[in-house]
PDB file of N, CA and C in Angstrom:
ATOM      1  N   UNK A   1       7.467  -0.704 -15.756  1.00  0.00           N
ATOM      2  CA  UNK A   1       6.348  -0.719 -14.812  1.00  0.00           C
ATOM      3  C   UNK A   1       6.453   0.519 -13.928  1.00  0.00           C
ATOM      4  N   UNK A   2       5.631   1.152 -13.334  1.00  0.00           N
ATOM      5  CA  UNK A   2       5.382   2.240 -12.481  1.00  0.00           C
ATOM      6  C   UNK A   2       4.389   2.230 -11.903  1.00  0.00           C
ATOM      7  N   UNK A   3       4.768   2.319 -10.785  1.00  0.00           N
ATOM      8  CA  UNK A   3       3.991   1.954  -9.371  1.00  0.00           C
ATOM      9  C   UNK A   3       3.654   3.324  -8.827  1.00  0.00           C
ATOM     10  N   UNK A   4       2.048   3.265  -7.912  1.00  0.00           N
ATOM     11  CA  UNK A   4       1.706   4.612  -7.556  1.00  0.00           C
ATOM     12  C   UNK A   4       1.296   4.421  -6.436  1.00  0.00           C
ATOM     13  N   UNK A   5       0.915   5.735  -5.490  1.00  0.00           N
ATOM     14  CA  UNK A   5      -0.203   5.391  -4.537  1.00  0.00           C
ATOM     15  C   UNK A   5       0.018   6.598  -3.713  1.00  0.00           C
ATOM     16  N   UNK A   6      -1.075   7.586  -3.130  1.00  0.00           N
ATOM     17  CA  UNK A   6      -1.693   7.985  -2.376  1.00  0.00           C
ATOM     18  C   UNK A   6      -2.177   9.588  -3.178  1.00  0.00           C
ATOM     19  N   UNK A   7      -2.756   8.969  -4.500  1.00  0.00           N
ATOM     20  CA  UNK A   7      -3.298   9.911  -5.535  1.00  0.00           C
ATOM     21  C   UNK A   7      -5.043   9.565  -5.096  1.00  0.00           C
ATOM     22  N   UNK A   8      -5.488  10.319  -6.276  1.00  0.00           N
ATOM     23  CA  UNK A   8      -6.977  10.306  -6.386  1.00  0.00           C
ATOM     24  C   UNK A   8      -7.830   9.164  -6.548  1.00  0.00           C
ATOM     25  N   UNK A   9      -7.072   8.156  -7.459  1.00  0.00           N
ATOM     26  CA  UNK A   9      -7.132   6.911  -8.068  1.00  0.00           C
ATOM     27  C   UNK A   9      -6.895   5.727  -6.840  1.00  0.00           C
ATOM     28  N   UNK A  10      -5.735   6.067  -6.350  1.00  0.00           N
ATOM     29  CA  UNK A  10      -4.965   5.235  -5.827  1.00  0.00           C
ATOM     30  C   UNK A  10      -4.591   5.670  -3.968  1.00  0.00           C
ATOM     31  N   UNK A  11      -5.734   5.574  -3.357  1.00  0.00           N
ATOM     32  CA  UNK A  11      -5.744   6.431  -1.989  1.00  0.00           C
ATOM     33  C   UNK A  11      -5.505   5.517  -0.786  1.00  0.00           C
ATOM     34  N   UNK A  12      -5.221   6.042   0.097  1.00  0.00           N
ATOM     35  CA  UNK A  12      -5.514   5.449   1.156  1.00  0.00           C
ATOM     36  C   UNK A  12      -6.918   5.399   2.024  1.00  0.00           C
ATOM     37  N   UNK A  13      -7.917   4.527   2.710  1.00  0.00           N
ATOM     38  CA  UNK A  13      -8.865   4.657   2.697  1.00  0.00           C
ATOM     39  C   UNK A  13      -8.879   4.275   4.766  1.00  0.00           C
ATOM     40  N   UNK A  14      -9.447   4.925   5.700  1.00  0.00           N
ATOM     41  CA  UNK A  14      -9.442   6.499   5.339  1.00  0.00           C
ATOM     42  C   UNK A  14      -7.890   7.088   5.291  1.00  0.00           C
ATOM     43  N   UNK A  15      -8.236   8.289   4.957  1.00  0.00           N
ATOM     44  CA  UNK A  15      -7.390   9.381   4.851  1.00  0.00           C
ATOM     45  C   UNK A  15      -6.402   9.717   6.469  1.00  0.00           C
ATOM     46  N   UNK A  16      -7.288   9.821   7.145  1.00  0.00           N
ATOM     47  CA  UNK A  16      -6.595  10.117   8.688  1.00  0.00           C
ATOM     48  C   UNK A  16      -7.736   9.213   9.434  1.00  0.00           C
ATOM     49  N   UNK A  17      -6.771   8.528  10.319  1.00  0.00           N
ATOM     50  CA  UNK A  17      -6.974   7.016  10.496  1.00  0.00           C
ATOM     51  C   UNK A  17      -7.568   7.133  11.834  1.00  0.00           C
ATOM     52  N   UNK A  18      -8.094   6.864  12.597  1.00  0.00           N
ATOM     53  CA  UNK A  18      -8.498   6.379  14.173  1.00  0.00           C
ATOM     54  C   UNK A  18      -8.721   5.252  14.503  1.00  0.00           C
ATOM     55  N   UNK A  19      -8.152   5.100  15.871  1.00  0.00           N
ATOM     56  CA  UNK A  19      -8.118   3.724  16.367  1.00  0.00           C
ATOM     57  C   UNK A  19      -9.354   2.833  16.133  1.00  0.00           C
ATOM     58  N   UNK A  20      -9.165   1.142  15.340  1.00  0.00           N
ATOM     59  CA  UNK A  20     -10.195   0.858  15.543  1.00  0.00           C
ATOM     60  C   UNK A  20     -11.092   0.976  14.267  1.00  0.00           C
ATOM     61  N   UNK A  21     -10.217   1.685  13.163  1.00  0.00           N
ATOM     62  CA  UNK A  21     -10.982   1.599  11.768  1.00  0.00           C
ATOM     63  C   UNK A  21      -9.874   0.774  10.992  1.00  0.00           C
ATOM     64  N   UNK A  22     -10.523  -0.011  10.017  1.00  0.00           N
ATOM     65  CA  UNK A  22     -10.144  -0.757   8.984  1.00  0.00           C
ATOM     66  C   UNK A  22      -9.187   0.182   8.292  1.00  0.00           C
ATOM     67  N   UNK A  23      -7.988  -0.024   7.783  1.00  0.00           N
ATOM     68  CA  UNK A  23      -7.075   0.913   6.692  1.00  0.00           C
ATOM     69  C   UNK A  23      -6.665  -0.146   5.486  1.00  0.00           C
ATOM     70  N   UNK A  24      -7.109   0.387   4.447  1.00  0.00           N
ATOM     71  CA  UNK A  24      -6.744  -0.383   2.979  1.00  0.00           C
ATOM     72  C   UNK A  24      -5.986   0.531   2.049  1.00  0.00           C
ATOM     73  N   UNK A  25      -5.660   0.171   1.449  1.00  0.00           N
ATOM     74  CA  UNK A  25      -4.331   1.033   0.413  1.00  0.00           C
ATOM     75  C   UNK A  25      -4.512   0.383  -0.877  1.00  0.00           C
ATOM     76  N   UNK A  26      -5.159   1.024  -2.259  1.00  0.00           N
ATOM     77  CA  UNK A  26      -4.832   1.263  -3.014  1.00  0.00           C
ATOM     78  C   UNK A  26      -4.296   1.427  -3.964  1.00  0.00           C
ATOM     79  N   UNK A  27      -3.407   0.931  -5.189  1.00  0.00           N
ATOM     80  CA  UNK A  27      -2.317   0.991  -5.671  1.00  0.00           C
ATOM     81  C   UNK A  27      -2.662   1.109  -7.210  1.00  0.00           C
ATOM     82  N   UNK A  28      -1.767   1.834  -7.684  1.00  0.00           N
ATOM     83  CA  UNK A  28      -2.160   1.812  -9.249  1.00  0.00           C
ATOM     84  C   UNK A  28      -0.628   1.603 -10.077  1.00  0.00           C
ATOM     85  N   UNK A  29      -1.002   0.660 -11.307  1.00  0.00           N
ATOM     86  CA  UNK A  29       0.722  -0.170 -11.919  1.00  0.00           C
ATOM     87  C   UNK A  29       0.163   0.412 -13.505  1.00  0.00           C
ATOM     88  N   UNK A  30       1.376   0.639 -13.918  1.00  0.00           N
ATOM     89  CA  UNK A  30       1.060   0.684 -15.494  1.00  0.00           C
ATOM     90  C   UNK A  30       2.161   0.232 -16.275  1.00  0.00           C
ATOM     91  N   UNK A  31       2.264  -0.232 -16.958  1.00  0.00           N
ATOM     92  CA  UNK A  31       0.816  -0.570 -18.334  1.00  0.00           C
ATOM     93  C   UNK A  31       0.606  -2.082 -17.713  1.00  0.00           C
ATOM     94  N   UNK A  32      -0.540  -2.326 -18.067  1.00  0.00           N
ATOM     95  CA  UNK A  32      -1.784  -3.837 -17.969  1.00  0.00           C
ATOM     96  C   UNK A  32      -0.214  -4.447 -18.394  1.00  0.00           C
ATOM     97  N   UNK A  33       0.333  -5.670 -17.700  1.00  0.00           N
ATOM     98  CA  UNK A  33       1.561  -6.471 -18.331  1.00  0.00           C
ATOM     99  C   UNK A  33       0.800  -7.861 -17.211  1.00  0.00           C
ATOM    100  N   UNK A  34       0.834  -9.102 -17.958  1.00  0.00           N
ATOM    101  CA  UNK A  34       1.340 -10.611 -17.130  1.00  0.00           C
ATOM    102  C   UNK A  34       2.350 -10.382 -16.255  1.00  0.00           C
ATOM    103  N   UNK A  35       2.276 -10.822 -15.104  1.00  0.00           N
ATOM    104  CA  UNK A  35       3.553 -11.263 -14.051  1.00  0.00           C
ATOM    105  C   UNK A  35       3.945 -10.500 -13.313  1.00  0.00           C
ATOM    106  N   UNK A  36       2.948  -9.276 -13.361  1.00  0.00           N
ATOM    107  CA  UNK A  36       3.377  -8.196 -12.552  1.00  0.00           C
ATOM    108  C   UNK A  36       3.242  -9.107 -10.767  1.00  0.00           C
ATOM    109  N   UNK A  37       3.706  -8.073  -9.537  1.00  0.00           N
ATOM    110  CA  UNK A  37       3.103  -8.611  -8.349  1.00  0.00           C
ATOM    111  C   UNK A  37       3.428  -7.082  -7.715  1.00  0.00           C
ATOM    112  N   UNK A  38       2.691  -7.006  -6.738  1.00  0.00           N
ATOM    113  CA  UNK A  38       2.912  -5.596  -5.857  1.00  0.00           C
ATOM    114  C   UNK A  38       2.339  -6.019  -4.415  1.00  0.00           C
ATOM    115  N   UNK A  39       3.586  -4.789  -3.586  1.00  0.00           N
ATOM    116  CA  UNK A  39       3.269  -5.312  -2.536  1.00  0.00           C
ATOM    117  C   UNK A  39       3.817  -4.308  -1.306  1.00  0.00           C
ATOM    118  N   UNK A  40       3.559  -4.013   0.109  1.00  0.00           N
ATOM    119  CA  UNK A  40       3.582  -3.366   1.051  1.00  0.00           C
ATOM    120  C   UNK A  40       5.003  -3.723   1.824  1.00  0.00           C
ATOM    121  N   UNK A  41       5.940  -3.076   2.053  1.00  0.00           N
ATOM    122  CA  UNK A  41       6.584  -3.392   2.835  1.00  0.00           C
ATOM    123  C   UNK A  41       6.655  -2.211   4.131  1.00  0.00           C
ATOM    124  N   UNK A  42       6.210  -2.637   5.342  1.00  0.00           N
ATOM    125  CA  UNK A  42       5.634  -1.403   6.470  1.00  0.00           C
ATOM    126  C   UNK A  42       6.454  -1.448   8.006  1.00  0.00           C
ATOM    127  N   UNK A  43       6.491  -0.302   8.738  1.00  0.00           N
ATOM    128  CA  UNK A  43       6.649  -0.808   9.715  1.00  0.00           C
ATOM    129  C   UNK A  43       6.229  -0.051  10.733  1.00  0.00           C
ATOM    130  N   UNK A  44       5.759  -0.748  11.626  1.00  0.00           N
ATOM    131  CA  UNK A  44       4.175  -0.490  12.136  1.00  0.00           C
ATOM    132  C   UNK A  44       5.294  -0.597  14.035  1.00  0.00           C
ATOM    133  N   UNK A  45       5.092   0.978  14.573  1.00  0.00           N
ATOM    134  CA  UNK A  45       5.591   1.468  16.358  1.00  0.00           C
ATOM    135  C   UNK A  45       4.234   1.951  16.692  1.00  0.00           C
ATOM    136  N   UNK A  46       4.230   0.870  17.129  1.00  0.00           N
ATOM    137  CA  UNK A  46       3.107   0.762  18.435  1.00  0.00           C
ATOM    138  C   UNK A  46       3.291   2.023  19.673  1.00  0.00           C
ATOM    139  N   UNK A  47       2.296   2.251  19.990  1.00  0.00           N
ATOM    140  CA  UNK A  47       2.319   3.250  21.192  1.00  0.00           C
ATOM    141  C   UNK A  47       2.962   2.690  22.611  1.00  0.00           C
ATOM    142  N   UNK A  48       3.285   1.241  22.353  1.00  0.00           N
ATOM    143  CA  UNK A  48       3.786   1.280  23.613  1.00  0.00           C
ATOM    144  C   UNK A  48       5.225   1.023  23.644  1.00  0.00           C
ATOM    145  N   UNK A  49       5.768   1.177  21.981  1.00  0.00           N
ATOM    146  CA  UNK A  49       7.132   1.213  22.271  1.00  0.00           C
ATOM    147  C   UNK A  49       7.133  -0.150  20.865  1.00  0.00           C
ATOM    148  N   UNK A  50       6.758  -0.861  21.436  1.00  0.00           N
ATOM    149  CA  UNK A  50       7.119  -2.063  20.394  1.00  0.00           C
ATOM    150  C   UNK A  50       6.931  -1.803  18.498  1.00  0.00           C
ATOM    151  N   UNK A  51       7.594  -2.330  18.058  1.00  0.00           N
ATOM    152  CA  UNK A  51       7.635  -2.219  16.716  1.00  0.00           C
ATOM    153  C   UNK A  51       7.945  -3.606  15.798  1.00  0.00           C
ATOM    154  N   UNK A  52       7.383  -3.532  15.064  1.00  0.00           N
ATOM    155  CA  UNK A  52       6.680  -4.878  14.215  1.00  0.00           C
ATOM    156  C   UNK A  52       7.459  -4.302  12.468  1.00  0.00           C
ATOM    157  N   UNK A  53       7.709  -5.688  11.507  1.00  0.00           N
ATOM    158  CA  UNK A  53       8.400  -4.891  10.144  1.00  0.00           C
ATOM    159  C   UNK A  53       7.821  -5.531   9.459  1.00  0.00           C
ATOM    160  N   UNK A  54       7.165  -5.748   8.191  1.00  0.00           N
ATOM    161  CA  UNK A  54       6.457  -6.535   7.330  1.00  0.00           C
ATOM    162  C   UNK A  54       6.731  -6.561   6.231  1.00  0.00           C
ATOM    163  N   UNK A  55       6.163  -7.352   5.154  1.00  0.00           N
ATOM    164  CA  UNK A  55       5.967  -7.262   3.989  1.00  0.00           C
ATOM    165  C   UNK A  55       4.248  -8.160   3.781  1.00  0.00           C
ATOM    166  N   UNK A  56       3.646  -7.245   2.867  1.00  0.00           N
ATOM    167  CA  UNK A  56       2.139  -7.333   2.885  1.00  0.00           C
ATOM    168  C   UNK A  56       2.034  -7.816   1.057  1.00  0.00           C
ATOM    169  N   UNK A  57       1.626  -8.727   0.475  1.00  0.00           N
ATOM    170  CA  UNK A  57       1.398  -9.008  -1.167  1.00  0.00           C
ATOM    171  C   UNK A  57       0.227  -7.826  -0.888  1.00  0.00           C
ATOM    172  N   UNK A  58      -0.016  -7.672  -1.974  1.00  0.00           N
ATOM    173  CA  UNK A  58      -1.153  -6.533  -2.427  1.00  0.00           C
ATOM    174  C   UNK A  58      -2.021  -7.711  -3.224  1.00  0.00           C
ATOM    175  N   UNK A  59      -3.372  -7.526  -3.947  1.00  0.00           N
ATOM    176  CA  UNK A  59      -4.209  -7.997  -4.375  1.00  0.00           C
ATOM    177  C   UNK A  59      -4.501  -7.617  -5.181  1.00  0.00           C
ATOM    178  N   UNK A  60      -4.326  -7.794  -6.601  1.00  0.00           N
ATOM    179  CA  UNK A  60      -5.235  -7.432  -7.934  1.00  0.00           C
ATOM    180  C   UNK A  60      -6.921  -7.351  -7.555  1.00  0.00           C
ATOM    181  N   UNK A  61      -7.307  -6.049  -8.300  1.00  0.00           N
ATOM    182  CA  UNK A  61      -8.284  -5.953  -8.150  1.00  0.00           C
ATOM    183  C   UNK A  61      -8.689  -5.597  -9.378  1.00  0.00           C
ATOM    184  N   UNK A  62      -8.331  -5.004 -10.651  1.00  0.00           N
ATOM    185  CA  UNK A  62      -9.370  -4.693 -11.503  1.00  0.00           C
ATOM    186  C   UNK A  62      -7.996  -4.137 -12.319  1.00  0.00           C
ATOM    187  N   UNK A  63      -8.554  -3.532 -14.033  1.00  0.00           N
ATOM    188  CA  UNK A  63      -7.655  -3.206 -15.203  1.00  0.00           C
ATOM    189  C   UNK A  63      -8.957  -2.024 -15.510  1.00  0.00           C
ATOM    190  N   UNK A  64      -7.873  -0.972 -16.043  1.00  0.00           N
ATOM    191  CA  UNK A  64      -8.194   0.078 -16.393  1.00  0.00           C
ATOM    192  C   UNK A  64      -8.199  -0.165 -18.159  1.00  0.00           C
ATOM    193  N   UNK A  65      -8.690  -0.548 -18.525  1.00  0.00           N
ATOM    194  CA  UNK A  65      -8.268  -0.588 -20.417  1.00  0.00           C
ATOM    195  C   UNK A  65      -7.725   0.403 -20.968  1.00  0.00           C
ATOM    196  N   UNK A  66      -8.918   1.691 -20.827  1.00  0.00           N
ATOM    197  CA  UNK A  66      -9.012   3.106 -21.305  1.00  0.00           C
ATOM    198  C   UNK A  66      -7.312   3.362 -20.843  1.00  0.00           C
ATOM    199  N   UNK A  67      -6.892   3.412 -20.136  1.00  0.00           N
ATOM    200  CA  UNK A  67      -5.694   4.098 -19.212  1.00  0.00           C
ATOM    201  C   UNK A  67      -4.560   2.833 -19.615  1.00  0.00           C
ATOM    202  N   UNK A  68      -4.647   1.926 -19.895  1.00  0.00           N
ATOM    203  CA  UNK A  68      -3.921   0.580 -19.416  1.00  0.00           C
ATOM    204  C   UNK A  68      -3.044   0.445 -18.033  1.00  0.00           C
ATOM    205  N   UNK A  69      -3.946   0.249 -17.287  1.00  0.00           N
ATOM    206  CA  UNK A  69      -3.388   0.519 -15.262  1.00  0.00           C
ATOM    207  C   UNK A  69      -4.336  -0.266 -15.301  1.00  0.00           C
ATOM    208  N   UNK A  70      -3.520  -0.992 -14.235  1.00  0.00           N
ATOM    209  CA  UNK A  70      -4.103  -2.002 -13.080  1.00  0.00           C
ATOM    210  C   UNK A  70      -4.061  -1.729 -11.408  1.00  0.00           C
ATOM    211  N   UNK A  71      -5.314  -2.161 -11.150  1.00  0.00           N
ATOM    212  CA  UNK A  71      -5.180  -1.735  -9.479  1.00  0.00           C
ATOM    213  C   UNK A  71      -4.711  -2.764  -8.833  1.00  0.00           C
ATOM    214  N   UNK A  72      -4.916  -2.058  -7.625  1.00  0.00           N
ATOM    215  CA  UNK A  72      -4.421  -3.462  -6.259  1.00  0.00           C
ATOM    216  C   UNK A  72      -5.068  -2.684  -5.422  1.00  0.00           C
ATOM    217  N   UNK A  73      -4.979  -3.661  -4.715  1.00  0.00           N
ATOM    218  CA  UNK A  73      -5.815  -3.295  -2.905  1.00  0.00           C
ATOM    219  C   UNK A  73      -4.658  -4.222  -2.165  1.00  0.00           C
ATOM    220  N   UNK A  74      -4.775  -3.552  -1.246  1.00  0.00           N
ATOM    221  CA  UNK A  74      -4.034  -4.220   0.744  1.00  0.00           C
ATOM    222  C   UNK A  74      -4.976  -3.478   1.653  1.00  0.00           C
ATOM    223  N   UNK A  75      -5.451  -4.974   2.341  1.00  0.00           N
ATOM    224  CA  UNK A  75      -6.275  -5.117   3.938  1.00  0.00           C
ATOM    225  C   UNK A  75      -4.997  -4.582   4.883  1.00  0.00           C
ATOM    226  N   UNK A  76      -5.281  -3.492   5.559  1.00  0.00           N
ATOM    227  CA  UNK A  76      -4.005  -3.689   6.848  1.00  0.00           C
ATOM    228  C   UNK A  76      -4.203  -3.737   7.952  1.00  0.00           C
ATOM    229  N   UNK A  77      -6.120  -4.008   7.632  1.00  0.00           N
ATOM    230  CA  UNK A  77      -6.327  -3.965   9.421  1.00  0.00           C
ATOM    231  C   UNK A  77      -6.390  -2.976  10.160  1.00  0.00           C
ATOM    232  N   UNK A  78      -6.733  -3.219  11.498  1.00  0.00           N
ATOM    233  CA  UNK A  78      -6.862  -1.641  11.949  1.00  0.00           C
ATOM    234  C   UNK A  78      -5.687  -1.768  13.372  1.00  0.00           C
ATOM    235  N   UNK A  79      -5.862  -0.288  13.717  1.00  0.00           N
ATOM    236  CA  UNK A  79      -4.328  -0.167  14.898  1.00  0.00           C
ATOM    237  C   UNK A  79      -5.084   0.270  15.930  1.00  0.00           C
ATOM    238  N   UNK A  80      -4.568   0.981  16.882  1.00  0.00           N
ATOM    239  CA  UNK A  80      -4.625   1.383  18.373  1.00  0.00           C
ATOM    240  C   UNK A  80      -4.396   2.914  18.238  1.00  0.00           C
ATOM    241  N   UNK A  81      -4.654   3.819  18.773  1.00  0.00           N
ATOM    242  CA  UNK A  81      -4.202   5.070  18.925  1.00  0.00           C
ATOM    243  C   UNK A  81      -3.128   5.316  18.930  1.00  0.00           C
ATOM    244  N   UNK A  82      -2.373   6.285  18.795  1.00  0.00           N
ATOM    245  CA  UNK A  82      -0.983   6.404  19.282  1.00  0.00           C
ATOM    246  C   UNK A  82      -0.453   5.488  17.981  1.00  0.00           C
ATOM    247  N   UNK A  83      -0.626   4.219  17.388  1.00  0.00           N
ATOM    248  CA  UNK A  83       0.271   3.622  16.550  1.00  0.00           C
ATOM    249  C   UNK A  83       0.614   4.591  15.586  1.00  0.00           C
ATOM    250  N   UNK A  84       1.973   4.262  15.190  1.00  0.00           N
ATOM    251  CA  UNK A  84       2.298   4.996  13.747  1.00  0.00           C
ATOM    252  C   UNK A  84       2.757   3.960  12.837  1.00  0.00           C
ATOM    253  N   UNK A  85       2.628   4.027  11.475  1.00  0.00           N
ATOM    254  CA  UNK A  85       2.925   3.188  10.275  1.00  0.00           C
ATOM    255  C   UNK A  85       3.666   3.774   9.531  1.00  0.00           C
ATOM    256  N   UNK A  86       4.976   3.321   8.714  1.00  0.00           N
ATOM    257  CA  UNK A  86       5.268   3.872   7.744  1.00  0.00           C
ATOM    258  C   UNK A  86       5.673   2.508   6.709  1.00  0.00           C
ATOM    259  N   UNK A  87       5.258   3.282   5.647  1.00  0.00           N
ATOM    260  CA  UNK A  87       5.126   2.258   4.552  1.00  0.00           C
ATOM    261  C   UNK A  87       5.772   2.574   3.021  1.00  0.00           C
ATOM    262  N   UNK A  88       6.126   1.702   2.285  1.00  0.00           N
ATOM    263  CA  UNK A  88       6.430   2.298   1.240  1.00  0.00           C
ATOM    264  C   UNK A  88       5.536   0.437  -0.280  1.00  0.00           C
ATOM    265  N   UNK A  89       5.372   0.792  -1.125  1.00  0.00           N
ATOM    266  CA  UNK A  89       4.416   0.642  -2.112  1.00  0.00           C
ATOM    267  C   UNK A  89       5.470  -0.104  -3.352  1.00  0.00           C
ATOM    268  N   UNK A  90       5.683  -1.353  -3.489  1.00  0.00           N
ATOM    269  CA  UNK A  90       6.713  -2.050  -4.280  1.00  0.00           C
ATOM    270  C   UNK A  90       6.296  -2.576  -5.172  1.00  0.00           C
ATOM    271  N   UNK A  91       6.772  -2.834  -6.764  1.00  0.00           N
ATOM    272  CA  UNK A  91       6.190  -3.658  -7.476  1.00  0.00           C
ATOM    273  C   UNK A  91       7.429  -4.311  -8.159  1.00  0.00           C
ATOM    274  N   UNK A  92       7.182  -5.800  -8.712  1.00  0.00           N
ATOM    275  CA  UNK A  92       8.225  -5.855  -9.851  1.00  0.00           C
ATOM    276  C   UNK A  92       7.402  -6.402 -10.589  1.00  0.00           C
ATOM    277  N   UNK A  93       8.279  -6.881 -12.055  1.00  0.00           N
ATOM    278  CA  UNK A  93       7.667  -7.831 -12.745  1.00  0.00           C
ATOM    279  C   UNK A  93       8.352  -9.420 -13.132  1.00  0.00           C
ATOM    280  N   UNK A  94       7.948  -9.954 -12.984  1.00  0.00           N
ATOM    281  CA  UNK A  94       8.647 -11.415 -13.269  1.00  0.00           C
ATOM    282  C   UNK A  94       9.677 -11.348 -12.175  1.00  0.00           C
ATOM    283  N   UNK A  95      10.956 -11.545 -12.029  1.00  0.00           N
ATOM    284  CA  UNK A  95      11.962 -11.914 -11.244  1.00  0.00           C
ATOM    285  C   UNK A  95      12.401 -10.255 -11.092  1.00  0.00           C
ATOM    286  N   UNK A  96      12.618  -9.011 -11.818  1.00  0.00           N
ATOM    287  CA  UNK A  96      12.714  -8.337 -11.899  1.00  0.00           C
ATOM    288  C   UNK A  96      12.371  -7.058 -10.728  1.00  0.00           C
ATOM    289  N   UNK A  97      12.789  -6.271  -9.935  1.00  0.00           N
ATOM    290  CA  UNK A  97      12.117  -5.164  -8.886  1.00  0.00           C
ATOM    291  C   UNK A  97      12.169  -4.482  -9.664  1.00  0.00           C
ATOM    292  N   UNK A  98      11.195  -3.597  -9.574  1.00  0.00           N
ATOM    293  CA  UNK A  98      11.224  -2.677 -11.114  1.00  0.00           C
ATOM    294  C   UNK A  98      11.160  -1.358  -9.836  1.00  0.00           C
ATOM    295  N   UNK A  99      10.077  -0.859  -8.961  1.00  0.00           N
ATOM    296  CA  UNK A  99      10.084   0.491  -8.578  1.00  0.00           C
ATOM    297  C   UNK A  99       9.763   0.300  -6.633  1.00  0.00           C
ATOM    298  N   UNK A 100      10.066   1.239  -5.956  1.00  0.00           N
ATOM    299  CA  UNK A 100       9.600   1.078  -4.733  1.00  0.00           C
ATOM    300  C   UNK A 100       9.085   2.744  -4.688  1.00  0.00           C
ATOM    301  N   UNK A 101       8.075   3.030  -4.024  1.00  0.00           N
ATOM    302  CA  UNK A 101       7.535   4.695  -4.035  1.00  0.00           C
ATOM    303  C   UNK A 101       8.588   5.449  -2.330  1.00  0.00           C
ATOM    304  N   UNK A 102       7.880   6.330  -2.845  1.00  0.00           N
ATOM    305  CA  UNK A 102       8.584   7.674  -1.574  1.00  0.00           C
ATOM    306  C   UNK A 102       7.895   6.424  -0.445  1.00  0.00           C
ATOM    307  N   UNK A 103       8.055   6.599   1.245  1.00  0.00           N
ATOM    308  CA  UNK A 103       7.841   6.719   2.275  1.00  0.00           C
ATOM    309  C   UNK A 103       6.417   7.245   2.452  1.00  0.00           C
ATOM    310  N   UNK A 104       5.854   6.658   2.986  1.00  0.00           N
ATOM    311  CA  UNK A 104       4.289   7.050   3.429  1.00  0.00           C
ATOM    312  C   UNK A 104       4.317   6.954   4.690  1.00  0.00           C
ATOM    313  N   UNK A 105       3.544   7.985   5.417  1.00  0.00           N
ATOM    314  CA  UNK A 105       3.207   7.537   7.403  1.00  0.00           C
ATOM    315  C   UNK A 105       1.720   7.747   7.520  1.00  0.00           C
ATOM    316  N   UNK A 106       1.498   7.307   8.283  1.00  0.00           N
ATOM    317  CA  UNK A 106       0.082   7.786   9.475  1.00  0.00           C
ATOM    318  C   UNK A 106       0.229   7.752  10.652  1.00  0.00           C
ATOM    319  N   UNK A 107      -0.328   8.598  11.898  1.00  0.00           N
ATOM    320  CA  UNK A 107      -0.006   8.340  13.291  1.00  0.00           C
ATOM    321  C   UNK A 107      -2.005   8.415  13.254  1.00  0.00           C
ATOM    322  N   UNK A 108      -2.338   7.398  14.322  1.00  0.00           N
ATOM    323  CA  UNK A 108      -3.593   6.914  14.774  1.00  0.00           C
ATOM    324  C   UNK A 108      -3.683   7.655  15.719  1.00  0.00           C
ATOM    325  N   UNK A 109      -5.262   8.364  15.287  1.00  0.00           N
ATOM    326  CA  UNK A 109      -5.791   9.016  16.649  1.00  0.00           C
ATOM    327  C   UNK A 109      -7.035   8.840  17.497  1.00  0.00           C
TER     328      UNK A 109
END
């Protein structure tokens, strides 16, 4: 399995974030397999100091045939100015962790 995200396919939506907009993420898995699951693990410093750690399931959204990739989507809601996020993009299959991606950030403006 191989897990992606912050390609053409597979983006973050938006791109550079401001307080107060919706942020969704994207994800692209290959090959089309049963039992896959993917998912967000983030951690979200607030501008006023405080800091929050998560893990987010991701959501099947659709199969690529042509390609054999499957997407996902994650809701993350929106932040405050000043917040920063950093995140990284996990998948396994069955009982199995198969990949986690590089480190991703955004700082809210």
């Amino acid at each position: 399995m191989i897990v992606w995200h912050n390609t053409a396919d597979a983006s973050r939506i938006p791109e550079f974030v401001s307080s107060g907009q919706e942020v969704e993420l994207w994800i692209g898995t290959h090959p089309i397999e049963m039992g896959q699951s993917v998912w967000v693990e983030l951690t979200l410093s607030r501008a006023d100091g405080k800091q929050l750690t998560a893990k987010q399931p991701a959501e099947w959204h659709s199969n690529n045939d042509q390609r054999n990739n499957s997407y996902w989507r994650v809701l993350l809601g929106t932040f405050g100015q000043g917040d920063r996020l950093e995140y990284r993009i996990c998948g396994s299959r069955g009982e199995e962790q198969i990949m986690c991606t590089e480190t991703f950030e955004f700082e809210v403006s």
